[in-house]
PDB file of N, CA and C in Angstrom:
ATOM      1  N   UNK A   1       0.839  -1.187   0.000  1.00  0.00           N
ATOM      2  CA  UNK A   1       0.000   0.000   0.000  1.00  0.00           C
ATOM      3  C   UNK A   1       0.875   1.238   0.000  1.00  0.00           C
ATOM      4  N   UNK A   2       0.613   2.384  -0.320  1.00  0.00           N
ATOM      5  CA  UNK A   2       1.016   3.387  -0.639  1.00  0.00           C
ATOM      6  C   UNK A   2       0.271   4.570   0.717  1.00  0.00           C
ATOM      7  N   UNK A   3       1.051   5.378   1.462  1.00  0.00           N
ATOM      8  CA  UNK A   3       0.326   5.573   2.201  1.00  0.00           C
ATOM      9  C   UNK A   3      -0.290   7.214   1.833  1.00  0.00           C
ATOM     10  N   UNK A   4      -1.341   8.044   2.147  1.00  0.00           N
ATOM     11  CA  UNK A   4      -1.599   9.333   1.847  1.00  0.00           C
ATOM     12  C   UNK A   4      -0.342  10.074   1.490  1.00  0.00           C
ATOM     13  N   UNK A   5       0.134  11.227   0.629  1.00  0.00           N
ATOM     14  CA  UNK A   5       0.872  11.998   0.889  1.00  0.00           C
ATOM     15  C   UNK A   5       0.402  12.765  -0.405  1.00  0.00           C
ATOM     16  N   UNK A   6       0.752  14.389  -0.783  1.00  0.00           N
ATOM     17  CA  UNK A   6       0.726  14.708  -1.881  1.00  0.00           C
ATOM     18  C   UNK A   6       1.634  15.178  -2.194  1.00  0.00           C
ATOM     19  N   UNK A   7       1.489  14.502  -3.573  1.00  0.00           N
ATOM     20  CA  UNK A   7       2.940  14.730  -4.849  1.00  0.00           C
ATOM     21  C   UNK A   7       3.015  15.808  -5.257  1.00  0.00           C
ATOM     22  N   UNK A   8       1.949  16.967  -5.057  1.00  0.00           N
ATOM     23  CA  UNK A   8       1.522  18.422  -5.715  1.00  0.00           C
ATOM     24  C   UNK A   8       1.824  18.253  -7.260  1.00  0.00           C
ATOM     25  N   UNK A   9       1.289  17.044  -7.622  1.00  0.00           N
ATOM     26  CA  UNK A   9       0.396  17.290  -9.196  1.00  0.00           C
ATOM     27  C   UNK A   9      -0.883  17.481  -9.873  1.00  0.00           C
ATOM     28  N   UNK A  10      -1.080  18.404  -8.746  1.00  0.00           N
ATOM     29  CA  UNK A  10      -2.898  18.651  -9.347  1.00  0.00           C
ATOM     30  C   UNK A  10      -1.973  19.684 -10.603  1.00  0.00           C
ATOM     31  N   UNK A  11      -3.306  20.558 -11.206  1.00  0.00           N
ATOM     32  CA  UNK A  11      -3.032  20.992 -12.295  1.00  0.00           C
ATOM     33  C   UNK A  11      -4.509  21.975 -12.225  1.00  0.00           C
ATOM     34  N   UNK A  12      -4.360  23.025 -12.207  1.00  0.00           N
ATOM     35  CA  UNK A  12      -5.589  24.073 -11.793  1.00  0.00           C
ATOM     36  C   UNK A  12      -6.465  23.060 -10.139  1.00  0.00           C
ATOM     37  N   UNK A  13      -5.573  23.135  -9.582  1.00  0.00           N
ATOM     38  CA  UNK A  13      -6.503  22.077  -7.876  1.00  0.00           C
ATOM     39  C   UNK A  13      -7.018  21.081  -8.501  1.00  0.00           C
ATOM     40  N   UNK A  14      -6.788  20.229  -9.402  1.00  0.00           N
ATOM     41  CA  UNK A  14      -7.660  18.945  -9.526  1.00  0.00           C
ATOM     42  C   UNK A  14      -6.248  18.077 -10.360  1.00  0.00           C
ATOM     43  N   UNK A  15      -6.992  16.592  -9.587  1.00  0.00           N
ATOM     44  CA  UNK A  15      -6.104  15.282  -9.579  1.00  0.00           C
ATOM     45  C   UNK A  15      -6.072  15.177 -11.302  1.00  0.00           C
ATOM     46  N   UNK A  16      -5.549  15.779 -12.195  1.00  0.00           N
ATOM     47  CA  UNK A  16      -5.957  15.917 -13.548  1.00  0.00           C
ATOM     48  C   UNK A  16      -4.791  14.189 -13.931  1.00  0.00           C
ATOM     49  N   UNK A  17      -4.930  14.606 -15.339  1.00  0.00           N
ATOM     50  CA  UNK A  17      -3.978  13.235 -15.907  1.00  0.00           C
ATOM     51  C   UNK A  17      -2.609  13.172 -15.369  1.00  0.00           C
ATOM     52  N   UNK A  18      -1.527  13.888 -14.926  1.00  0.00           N
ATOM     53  CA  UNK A  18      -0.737  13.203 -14.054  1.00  0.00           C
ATOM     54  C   UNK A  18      -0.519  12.670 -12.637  1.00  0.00           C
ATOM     55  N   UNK A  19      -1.484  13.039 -12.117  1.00  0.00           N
ATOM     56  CA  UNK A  19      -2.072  12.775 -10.772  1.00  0.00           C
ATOM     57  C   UNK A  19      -2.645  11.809 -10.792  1.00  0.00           C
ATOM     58  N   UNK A  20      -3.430  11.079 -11.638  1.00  0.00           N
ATOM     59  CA  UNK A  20      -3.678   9.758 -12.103  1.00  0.00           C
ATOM     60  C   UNK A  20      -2.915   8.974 -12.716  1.00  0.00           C
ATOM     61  N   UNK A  21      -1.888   9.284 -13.330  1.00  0.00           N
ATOM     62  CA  UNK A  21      -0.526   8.253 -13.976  1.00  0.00           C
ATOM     63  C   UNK A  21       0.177   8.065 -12.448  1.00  0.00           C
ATOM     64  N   UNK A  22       0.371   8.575 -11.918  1.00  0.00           N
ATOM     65  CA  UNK A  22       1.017   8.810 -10.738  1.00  0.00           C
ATOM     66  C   UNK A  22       0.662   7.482  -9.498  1.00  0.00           C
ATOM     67  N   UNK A  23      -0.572   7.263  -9.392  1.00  0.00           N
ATOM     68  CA  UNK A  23      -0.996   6.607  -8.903  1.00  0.00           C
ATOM     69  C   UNK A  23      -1.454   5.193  -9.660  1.00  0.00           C
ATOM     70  N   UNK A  24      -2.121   5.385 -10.886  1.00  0.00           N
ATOM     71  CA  UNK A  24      -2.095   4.383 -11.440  1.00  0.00           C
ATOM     72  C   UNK A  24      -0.734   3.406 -12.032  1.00  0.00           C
ATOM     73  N   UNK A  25       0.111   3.951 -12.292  1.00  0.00           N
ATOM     74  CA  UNK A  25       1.570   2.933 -12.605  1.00  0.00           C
ATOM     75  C   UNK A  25       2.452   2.625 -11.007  1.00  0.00           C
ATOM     76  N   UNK A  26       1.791   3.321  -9.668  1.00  0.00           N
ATOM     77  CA  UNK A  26       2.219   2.391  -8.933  1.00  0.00           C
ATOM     78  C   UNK A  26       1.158   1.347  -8.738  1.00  0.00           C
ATOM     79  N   UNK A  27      -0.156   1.340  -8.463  1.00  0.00           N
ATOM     80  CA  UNK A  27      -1.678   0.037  -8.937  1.00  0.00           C
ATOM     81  C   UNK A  27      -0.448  -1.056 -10.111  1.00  0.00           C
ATOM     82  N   UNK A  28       0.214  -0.354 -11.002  1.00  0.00           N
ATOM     83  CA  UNK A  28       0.524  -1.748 -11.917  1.00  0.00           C
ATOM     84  C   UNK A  28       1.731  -2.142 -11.664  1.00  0.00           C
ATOM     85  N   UNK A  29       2.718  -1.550 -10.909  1.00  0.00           N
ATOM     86  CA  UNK A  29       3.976  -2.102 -10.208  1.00  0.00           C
ATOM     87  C   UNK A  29       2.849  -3.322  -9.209  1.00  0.00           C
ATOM     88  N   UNK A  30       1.790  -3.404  -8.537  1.00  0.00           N
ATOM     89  CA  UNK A  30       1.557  -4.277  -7.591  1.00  0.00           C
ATOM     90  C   UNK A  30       1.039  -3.614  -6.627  1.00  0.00           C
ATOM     91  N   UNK A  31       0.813  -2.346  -6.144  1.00  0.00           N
ATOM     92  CA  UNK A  31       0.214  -1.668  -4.718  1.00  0.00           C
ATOM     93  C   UNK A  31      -1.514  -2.543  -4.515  1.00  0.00           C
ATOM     94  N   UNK A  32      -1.545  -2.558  -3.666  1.00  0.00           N
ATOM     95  CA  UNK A  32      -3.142  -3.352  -3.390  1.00  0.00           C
ATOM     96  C   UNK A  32      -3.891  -2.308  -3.177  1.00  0.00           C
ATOM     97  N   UNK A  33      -3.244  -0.820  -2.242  1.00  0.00           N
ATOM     98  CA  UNK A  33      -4.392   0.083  -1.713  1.00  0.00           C
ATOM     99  C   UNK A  33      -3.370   1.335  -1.745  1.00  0.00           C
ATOM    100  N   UNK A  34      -4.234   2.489  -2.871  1.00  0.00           N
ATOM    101  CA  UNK A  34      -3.446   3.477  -2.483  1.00  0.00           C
ATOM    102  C   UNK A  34      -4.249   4.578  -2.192  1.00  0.00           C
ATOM    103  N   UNK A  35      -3.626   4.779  -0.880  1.00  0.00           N
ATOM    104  CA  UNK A  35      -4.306   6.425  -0.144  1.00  0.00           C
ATOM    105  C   UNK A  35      -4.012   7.602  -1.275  1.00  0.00           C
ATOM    106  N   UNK A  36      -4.576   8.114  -1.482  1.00  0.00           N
ATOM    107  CA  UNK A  36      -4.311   9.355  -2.630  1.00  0.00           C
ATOM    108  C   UNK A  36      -4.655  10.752  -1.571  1.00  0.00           C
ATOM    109  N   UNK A  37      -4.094  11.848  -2.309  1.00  0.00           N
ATOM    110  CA  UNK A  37      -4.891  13.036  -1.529  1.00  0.00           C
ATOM    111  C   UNK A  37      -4.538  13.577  -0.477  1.00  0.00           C
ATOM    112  N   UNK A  38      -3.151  13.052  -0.221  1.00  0.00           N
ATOM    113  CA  UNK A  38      -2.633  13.827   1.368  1.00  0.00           C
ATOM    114  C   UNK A  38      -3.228  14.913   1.494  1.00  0.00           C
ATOM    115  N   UNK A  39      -4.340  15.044   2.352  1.00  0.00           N
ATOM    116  CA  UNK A  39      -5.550  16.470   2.786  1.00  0.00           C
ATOM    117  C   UNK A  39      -5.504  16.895   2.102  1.00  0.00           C
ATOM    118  N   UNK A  40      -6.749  15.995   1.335  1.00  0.00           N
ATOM    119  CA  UNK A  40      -7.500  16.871   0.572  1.00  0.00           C
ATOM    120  C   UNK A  40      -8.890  17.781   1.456  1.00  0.00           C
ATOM    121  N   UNK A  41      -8.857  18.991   0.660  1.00  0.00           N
ATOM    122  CA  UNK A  41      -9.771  19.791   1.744  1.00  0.00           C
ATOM    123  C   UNK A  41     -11.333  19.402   1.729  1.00  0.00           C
ATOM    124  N   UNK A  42     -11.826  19.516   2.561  1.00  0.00           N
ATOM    125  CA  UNK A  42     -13.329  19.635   2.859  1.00  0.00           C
ATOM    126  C   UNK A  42     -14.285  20.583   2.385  1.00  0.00           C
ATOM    127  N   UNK A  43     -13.915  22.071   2.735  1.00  0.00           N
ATOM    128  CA  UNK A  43     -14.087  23.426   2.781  1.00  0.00           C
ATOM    129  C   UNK A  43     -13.491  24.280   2.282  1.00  0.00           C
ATOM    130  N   UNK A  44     -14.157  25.068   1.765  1.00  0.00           N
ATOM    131  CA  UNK A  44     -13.647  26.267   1.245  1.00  0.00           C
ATOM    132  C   UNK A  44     -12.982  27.191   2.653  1.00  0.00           C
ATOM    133  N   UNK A  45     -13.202  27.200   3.337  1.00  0.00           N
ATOM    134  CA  UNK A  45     -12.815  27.690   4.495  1.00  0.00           C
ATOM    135  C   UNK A  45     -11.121  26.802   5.327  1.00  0.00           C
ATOM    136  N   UNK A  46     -10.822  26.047   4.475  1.00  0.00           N
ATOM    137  CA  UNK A  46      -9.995  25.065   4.360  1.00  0.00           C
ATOM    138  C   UNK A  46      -8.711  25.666   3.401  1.00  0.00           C
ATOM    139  N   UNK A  47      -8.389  26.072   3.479  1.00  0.00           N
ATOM    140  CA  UNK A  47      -7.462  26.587   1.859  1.00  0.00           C
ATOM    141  C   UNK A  47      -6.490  25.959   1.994  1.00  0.00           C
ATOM    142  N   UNK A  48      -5.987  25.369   0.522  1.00  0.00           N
ATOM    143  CA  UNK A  48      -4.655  24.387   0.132  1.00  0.00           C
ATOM    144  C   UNK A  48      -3.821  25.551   0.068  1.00  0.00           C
ATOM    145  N   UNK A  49      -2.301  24.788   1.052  1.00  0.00           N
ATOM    146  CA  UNK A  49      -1.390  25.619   1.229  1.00  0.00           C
ATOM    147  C   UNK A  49      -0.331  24.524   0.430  1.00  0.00           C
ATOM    148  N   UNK A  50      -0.647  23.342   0.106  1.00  0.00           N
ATOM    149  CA  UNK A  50       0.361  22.740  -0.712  1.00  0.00           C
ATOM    150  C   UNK A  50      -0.187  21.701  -1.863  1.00  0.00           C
ATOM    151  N   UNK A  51      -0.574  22.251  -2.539  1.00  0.00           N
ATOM    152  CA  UNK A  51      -1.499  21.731  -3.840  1.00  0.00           C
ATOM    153  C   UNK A  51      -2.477  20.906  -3.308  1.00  0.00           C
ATOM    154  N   UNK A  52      -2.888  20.677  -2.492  1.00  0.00           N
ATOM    155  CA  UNK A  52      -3.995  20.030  -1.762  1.00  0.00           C
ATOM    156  C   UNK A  52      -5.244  20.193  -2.431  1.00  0.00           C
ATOM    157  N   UNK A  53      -5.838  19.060  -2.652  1.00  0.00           N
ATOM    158  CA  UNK A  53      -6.883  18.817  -3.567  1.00  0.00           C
ATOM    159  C   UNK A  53      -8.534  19.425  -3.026  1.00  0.00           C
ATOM    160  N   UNK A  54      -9.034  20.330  -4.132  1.00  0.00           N
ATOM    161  CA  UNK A  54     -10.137  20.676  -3.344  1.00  0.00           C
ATOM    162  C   UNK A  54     -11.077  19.585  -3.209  1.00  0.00           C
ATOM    163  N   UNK A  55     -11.634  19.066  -2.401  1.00  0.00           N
ATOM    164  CA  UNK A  55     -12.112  18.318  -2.219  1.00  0.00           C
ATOM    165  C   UNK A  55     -14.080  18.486  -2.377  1.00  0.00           C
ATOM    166  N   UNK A  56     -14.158  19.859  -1.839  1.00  0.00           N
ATOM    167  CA  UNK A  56     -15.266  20.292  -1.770  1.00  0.00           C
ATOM    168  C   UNK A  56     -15.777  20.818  -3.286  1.00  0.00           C
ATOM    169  N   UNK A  57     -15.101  21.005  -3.808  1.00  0.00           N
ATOM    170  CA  UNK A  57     -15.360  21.462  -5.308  1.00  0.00           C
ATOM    171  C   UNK A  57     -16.072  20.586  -6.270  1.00  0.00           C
ATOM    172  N   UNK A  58     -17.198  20.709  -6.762  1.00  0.00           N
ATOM    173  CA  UNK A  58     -17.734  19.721  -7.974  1.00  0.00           C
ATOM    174  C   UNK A  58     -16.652  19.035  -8.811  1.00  0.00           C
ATOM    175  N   UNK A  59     -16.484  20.287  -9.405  1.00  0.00           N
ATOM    176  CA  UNK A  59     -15.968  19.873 -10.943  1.00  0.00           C
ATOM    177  C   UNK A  59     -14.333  18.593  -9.998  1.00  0.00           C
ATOM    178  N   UNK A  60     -14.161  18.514  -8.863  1.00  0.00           N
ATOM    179  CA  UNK A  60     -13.052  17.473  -8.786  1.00  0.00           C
ATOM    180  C   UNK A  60     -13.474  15.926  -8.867  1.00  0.00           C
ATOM    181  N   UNK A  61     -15.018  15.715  -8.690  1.00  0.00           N
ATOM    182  CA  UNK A  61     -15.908  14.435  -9.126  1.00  0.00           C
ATOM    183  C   UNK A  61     -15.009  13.561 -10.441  1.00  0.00           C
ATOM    184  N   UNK A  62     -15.053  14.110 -11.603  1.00  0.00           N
ATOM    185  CA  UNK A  62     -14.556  13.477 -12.883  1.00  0.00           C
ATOM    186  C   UNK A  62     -13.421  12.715 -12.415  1.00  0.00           C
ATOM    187  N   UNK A  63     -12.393  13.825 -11.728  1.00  0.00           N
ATOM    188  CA  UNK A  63     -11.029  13.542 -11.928  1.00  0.00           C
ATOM    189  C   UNK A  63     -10.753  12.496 -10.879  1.00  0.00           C
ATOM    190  N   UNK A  64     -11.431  12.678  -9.849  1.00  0.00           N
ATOM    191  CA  UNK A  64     -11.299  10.984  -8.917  1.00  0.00           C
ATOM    192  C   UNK A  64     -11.852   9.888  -9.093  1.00  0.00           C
ATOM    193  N   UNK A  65     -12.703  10.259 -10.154  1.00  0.00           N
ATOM    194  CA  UNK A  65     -13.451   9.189 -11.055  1.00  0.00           C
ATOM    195  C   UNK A  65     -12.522   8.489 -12.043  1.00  0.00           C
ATOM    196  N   UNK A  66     -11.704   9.299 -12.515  1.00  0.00           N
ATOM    197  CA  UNK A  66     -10.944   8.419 -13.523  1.00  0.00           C
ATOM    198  C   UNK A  66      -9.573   8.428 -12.676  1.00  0.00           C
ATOM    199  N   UNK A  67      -9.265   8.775 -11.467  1.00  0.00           N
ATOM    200  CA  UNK A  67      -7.978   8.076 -10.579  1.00  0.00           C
ATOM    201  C   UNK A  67      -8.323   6.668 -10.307  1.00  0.00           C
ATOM    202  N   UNK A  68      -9.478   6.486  -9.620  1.00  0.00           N
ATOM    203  CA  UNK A  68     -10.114   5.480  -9.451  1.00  0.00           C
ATOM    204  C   UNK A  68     -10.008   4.256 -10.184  1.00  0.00           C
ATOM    205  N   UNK A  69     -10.638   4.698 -11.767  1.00  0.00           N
ATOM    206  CA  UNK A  69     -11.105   4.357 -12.454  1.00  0.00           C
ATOM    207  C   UNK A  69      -9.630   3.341 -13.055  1.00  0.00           C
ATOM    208  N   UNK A  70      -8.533   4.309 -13.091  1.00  0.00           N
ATOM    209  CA  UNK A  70      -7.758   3.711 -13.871  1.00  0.00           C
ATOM    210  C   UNK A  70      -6.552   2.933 -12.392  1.00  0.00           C
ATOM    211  N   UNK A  71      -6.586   2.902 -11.214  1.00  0.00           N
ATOM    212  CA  UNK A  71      -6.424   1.880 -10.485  1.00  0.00           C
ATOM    213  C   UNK A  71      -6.569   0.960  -9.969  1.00  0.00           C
ATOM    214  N   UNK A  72      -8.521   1.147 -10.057  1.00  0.00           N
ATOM    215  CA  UNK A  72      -9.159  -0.123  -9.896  1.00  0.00           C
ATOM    216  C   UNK A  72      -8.658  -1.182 -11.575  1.00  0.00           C
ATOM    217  N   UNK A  73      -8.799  -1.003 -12.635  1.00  0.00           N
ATOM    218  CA  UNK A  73      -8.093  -1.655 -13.396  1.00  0.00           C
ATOM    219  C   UNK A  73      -6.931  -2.286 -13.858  1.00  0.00           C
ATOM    220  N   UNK A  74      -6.428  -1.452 -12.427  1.00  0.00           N
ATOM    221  CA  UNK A  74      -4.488  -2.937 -12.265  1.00  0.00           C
ATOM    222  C   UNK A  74      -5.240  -3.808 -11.139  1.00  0.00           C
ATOM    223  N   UNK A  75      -6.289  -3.964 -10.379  1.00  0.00           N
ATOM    224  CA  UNK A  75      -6.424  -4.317  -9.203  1.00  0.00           C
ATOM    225  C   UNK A  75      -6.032  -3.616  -7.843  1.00  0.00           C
ATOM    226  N   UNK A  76      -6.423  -2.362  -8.031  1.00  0.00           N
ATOM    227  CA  UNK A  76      -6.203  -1.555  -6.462  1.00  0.00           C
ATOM    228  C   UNK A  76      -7.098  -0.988  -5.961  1.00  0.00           C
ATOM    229  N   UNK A  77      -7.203  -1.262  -4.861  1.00  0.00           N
ATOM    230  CA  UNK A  77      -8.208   0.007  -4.356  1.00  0.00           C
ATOM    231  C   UNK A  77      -7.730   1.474  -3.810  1.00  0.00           C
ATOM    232  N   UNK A  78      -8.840   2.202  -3.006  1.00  0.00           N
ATOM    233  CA  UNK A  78      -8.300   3.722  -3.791  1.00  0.00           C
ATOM    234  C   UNK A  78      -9.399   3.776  -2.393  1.00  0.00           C
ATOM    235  N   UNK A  79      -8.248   4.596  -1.463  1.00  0.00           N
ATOM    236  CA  UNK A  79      -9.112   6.116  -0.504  1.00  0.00           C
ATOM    237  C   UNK A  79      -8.439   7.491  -0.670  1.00  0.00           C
ATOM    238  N   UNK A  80      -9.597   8.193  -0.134  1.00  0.00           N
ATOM    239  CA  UNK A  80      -8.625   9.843  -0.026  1.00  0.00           C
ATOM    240  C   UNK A  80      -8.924   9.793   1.651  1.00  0.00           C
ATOM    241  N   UNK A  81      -7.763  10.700   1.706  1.00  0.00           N
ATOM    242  CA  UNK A  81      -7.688  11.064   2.930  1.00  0.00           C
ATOM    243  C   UNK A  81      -8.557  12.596   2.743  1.00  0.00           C
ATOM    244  N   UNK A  82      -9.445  12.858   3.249  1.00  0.00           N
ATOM    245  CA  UNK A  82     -10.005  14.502   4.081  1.00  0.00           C
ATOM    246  C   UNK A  82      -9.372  15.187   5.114  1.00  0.00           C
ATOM    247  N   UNK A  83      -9.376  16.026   4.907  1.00  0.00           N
ATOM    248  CA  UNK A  83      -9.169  17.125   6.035  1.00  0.00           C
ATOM    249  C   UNK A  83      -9.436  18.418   6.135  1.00  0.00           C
ATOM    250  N   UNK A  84      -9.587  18.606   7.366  1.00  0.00           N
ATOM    251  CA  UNK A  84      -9.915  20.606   7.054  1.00  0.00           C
ATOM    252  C   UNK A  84      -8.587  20.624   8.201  1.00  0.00           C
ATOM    253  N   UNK A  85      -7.961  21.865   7.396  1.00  0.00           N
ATOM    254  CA  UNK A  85      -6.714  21.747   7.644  1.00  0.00           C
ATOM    255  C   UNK A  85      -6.740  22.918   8.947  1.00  0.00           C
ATOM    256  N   UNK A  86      -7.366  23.445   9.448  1.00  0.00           N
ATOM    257  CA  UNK A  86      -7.764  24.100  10.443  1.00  0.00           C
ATOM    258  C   UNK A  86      -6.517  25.365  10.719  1.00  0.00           C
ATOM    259  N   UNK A  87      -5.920  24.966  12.041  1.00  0.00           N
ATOM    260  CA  UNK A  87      -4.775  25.904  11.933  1.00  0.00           C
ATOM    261  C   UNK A  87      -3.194  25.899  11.613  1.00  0.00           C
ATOM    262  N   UNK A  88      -3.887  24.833  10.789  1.00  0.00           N
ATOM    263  CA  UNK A  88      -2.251  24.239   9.920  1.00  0.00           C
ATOM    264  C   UNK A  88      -2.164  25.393   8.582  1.00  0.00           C
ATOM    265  N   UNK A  89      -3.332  26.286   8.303  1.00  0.00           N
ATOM    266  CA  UNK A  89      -2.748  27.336   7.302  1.00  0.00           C
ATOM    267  C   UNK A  89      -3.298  28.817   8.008  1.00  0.00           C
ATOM    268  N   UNK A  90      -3.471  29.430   6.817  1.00  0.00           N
ATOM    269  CA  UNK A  90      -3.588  30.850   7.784  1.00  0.00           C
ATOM    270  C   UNK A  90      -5.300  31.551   6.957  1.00  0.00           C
ATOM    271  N   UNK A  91      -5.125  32.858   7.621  1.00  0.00           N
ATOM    272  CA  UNK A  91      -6.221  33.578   6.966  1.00  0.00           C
ATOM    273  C   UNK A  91      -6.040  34.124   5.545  1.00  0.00           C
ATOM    274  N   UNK A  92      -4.953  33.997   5.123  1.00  0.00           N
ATOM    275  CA  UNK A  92      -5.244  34.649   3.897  1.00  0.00           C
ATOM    276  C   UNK A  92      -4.567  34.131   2.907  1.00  0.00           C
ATOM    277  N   UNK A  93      -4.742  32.782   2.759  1.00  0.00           N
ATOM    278  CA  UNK A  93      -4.195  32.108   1.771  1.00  0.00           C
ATOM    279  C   UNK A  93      -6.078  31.231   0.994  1.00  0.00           C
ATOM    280  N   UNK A  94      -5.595  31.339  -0.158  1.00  0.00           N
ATOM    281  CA  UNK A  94      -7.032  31.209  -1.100  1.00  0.00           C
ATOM    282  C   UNK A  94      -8.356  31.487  -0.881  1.00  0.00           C
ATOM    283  N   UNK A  95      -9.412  30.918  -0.542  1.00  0.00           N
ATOM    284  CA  UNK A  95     -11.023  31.406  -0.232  1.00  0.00           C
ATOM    285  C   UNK A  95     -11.246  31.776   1.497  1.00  0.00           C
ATOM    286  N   UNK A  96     -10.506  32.228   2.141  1.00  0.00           N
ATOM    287  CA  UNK A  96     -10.377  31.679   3.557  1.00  0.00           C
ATOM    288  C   UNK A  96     -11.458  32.769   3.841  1.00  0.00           C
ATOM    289  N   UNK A  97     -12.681  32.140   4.832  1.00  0.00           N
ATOM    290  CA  UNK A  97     -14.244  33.140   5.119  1.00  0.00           C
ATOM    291  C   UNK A  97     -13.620  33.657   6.460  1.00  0.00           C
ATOM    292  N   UNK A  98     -14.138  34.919   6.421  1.00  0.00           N
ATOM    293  CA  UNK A  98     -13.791  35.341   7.541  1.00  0.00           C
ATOM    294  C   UNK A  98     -15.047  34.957   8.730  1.00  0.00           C
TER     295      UNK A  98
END
């Protein structure tokens, strides 16, 4: 297994096509389970301070759909880790509500 961490290859905040090669060619080296998403956020009130995947965002649906998609097809399974990163960032880094 591969444990959470992020590689910071999103690409506009989403797990786009290298963020899925990434994970999928370790699924075909042999991984059984890979955590993807080292905190990914919850909230907009959450802001990625290190390419951290929005989590709360629609449009990121597709793209964990085809992470998924293309690891479940070596034989792996697939979690994200969540988090709201609380006071691990600050007030004024991306959407942060006052």
């Amino acid at each position: 297994m591969t444990t959470s961490h992020e590689p910071a290859y999103t690409e506009d905040g989403m797990p786009k096509d290298r963020y899925r090669a990434y994970h999928e060619e370790r699924a075909k080296a042999g991984v059984a389970l890979a955590m993807t998403a080292g905190s990914a956020t919850v909230s907009r009130d959450s802001p990625p301070v290190f390419d951290n995947i929005p989590a709360y965002r629609d449009e990121v649906v597709p793209w964990i759909r085809n992470l998924t998609d293309g690891c479940h097809e070596q034989g792996c399974a697939v979690m994200i880790q969540l988090t709201h990163l609380g006071r691990r960032t600050g007030w004024n880094k991306g959407d942060w509500l006052p």
